[in-house]
N, C-alpha and C. Protein backbone atom coordinates (compact mmCIF):
# COMPACT_ATOMS: atom_id res chain seq x y z
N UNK A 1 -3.29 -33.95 -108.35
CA UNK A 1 -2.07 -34.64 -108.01
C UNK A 1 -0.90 -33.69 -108.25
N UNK A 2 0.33 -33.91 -107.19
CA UNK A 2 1.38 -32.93 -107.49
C UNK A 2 2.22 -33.72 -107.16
N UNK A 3 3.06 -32.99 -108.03
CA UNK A 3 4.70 -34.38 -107.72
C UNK A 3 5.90 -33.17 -107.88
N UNK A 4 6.67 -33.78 -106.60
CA UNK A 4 7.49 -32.38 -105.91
C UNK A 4 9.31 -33.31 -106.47
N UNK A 5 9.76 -32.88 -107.15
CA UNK A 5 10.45 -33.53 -107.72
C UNK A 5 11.81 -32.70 -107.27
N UNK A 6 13.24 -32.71 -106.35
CA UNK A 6 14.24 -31.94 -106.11
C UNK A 6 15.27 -32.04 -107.93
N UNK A 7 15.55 -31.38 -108.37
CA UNK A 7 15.99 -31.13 -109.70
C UNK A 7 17.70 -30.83 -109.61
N UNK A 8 18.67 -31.46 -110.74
CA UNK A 8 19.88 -31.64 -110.29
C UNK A 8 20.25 -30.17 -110.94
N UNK A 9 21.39 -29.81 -110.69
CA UNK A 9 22.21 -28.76 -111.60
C UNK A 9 22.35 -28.91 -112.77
N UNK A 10 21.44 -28.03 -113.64
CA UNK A 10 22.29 -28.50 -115.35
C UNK A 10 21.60 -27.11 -115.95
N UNK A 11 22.16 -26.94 -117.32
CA UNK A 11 21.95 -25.66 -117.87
C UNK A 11 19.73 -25.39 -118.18
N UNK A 12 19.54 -27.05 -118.57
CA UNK A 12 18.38 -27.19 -119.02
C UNK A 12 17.50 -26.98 -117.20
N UNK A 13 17.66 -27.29 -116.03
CA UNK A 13 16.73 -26.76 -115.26
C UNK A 13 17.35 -25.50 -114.93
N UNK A 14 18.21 -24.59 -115.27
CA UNK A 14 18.00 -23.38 -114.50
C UNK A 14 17.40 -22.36 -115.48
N UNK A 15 16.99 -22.88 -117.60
CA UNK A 15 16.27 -22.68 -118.09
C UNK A 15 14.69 -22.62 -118.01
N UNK A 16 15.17 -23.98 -117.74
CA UNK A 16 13.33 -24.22 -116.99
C UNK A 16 12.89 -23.16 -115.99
N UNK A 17 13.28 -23.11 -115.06
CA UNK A 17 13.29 -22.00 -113.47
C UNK A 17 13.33 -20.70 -113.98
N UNK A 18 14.01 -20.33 -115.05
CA UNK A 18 13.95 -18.93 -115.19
C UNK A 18 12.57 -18.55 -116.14
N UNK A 19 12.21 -19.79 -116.35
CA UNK A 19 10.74 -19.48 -117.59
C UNK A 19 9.30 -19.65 -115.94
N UNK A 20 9.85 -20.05 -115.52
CA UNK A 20 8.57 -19.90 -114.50
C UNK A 20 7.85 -18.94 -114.44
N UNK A 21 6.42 -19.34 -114.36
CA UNK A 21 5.51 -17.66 -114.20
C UNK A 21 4.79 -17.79 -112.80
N UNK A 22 3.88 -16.75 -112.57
CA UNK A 22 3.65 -16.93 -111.17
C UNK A 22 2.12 -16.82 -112.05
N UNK A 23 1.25 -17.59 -111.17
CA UNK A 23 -0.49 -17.81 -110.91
C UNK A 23 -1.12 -17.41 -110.16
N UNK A 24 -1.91 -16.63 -109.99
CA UNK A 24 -3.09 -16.11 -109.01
C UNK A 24 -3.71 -17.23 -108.70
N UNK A 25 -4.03 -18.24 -107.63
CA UNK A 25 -5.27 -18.93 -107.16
C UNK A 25 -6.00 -18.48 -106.64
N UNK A 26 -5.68 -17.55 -105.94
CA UNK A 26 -6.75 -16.09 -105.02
C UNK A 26 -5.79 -15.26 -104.69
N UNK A 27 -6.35 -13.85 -104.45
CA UNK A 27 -5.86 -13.02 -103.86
C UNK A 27 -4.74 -13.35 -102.73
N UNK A 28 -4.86 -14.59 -101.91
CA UNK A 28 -3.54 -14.71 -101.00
C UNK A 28 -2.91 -15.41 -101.71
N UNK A 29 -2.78 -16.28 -102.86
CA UNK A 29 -1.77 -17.11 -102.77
C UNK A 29 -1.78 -17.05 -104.16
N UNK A 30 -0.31 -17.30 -104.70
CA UNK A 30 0.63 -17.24 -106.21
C UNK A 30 1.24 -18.33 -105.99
N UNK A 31 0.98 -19.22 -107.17
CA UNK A 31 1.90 -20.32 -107.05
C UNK A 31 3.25 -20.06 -108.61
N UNK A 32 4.28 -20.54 -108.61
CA UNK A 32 4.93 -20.55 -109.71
C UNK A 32 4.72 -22.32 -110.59
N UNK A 33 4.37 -21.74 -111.90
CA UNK A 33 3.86 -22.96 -112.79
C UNK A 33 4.77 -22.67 -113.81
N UNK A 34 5.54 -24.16 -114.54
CA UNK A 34 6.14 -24.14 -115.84
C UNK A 34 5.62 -24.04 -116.87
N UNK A 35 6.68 -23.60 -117.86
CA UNK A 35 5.84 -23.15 -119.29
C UNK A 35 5.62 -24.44 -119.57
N UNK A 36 4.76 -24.61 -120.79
CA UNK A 36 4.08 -25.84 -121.60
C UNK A 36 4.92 -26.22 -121.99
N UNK A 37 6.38 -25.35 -122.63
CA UNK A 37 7.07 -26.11 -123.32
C UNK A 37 8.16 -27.18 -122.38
N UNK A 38 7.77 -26.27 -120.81
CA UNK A 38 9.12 -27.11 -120.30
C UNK A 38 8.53 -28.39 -119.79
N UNK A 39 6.92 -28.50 -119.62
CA UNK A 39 6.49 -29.17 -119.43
C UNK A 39 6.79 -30.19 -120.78
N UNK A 40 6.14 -30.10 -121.90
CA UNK A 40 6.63 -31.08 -122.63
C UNK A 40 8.15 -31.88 -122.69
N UNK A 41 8.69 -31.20 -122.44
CA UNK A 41 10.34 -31.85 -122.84
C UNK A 41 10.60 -32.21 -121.50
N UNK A 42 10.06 -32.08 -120.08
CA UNK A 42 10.20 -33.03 -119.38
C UNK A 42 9.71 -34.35 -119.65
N UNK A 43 8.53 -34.19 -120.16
CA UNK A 43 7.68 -35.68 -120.05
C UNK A 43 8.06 -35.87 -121.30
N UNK A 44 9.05 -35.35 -122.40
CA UNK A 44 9.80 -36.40 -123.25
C UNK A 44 10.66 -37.14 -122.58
N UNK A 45 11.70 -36.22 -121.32
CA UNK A 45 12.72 -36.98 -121.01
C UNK A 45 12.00 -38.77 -119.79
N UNK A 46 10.89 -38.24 -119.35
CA UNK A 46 10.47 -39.45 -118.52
C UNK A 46 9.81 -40.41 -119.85
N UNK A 47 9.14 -39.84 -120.84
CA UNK A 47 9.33 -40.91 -121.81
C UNK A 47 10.38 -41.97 -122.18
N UNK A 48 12.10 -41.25 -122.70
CA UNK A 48 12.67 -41.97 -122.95
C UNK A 48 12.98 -42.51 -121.67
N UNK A 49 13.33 -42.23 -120.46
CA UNK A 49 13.53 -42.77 -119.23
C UNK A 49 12.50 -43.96 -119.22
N UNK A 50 11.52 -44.10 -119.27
CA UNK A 50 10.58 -44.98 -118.66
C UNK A 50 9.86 -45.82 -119.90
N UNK A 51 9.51 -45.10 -121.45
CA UNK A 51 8.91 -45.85 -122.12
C UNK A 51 7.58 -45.50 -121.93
N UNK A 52 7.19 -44.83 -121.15
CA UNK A 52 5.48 -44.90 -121.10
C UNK A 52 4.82 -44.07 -122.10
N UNK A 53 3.90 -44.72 -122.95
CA UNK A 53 2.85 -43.44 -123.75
C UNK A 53 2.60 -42.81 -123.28
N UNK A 54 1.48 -42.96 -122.16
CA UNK A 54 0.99 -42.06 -121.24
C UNK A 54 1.39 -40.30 -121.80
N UNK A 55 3.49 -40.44 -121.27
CA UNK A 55 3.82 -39.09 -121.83
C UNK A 55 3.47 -38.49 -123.62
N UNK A 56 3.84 -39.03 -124.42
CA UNK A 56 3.57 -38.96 -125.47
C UNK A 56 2.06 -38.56 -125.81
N UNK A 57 1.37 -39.16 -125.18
CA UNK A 57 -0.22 -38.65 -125.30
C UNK A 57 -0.71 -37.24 -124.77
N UNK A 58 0.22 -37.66 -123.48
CA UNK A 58 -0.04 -35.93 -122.98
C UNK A 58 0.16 -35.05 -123.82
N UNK A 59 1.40 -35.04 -124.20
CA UNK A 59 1.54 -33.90 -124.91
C UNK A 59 1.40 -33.94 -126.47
N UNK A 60 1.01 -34.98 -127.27
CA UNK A 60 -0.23 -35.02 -128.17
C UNK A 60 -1.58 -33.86 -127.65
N UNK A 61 -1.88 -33.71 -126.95
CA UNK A 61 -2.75 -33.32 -126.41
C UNK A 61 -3.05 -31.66 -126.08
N UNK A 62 -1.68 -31.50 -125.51
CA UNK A 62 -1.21 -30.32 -125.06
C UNK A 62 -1.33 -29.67 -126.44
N UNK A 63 -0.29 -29.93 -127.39
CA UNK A 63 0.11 -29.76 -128.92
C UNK A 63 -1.87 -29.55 -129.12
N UNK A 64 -2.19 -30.30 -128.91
CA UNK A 64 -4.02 -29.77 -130.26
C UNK A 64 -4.21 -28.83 -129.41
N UNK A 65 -4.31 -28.67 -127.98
CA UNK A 65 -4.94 -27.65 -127.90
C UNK A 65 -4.26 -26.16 -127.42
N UNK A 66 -3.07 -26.19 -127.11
CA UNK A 66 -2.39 -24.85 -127.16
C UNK A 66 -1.78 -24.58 -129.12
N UNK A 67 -1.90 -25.60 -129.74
CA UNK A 67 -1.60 -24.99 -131.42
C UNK A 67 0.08 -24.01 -131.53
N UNK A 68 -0.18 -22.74 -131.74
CA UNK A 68 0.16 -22.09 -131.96
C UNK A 68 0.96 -21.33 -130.61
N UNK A 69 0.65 -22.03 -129.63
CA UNK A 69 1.28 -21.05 -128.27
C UNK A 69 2.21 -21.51 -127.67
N UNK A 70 2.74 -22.67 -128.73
CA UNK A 70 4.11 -23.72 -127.46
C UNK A 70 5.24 -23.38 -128.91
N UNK A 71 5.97 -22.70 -127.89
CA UNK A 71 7.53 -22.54 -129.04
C UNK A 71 8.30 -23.83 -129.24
N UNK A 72 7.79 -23.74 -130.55
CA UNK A 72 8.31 -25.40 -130.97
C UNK A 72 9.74 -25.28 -130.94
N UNK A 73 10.27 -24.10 -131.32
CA UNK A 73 11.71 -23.81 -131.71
C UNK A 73 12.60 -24.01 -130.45
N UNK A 74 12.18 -23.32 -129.02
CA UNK A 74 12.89 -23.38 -127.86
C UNK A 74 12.58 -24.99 -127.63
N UNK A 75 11.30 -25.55 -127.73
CA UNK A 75 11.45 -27.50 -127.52
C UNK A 75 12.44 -28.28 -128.40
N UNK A 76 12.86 -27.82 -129.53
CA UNK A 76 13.29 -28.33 -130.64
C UNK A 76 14.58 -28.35 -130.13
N UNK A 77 15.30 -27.21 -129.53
CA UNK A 77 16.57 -26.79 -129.06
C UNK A 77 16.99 -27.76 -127.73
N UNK A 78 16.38 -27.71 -127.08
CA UNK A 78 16.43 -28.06 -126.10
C UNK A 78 16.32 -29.98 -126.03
N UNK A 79 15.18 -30.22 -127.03
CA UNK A 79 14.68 -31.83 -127.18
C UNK A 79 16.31 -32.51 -127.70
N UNK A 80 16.91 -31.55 -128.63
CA UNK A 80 18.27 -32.18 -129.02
C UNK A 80 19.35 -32.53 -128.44
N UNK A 81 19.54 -31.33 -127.43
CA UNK A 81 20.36 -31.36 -126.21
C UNK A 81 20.07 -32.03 -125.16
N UNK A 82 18.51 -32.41 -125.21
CA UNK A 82 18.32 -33.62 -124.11
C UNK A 82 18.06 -35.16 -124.62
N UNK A 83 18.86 -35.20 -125.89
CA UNK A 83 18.31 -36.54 -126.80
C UNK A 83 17.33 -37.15 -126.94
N UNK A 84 16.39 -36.53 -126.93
CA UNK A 84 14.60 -36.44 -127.09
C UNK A 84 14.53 -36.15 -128.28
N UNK A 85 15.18 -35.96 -129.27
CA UNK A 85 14.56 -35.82 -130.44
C UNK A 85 13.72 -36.50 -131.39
N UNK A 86 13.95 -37.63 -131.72
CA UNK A 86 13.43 -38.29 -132.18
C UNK A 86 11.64 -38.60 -131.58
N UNK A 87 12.00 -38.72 -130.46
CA UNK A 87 10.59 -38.95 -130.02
C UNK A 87 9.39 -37.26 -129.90
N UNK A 88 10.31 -36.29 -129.84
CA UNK A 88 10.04 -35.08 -130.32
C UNK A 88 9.24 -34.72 -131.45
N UNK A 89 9.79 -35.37 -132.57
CA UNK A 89 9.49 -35.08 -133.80
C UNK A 89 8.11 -36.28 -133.91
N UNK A 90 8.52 -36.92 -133.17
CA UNK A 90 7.19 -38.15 -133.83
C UNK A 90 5.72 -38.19 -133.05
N UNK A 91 5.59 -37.33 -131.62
CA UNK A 91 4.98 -36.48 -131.80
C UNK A 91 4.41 -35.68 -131.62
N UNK A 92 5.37 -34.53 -132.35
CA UNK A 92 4.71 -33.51 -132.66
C UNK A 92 3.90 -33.86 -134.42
N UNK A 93 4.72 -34.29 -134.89
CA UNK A 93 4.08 -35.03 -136.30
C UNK A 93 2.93 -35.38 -136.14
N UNK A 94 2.45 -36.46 -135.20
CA UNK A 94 1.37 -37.29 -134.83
C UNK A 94 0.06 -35.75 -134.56
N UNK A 95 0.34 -35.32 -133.63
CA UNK A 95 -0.19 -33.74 -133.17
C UNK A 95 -0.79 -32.59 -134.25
N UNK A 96 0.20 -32.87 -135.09
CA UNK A 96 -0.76 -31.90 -136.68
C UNK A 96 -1.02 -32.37 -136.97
C-alpha cells in the first residue's frame, strides 16, 4: 500500500525532504524513502490528528526493532515543535 500525500510549506517538511535517501529496487529504478525518524513523527502527528493506536503501535514497533538507529534527539526536537510530545514520550517509554 502507498499513500501519495501533496505536503504544505513548513520548516518541518522541507526537513523531512532533505533527509530523503534514495533505494535501489533494481538496477532501473531508485525510489526516494523517508528516514524512520520522519516516519515516526509523522504518524505521531496523524495520531494526535486522528486518535488512532494503530500509529502508536507502529512505531512501538519500529522503536524494538531499529533500537539504537532512530535519532531520538532529532524526533524529540522536532515532536515539540509539532506538539507531539507528550504522546512522544509515552511511546517511546512503552518501547524500552
Amino acid at each position: 500500500k502507498v499513500d501519495f500525500m501533496i505536503p504544505e510549506p513548513s520548516p518541518f517538511n522541507a526537513s523531512r525532504f532533505a533527509r530523503l535517501r534514495s533505494v535501489e529496487l533494481s538496477p532501473a529504478c531508485k525510489v526516494p524513502v523517508a528516514s524512520a525518524e520522519d516516519i515516526i513523527l509523522m504518524k505521531l502527528r496523524y495520531f494526535s490528528a486522528g486518535g488512532s493506536d494503530k500509529h502508536l503501535r507502529d512505531i512501538a514497533g519500529m522503536l524494538r526493532i531499529m533500537r539504537d538507529q532512530v535519532d531520538r534527539h532529532y524526533i524529540e526536537q522536532w515532536a515539540e515543535r509539532l506538539c507531539v510530545l507528550d504522546a512522544w514520550h509515552s511511546v517511546s517509554e512503552a518501547a524500552d
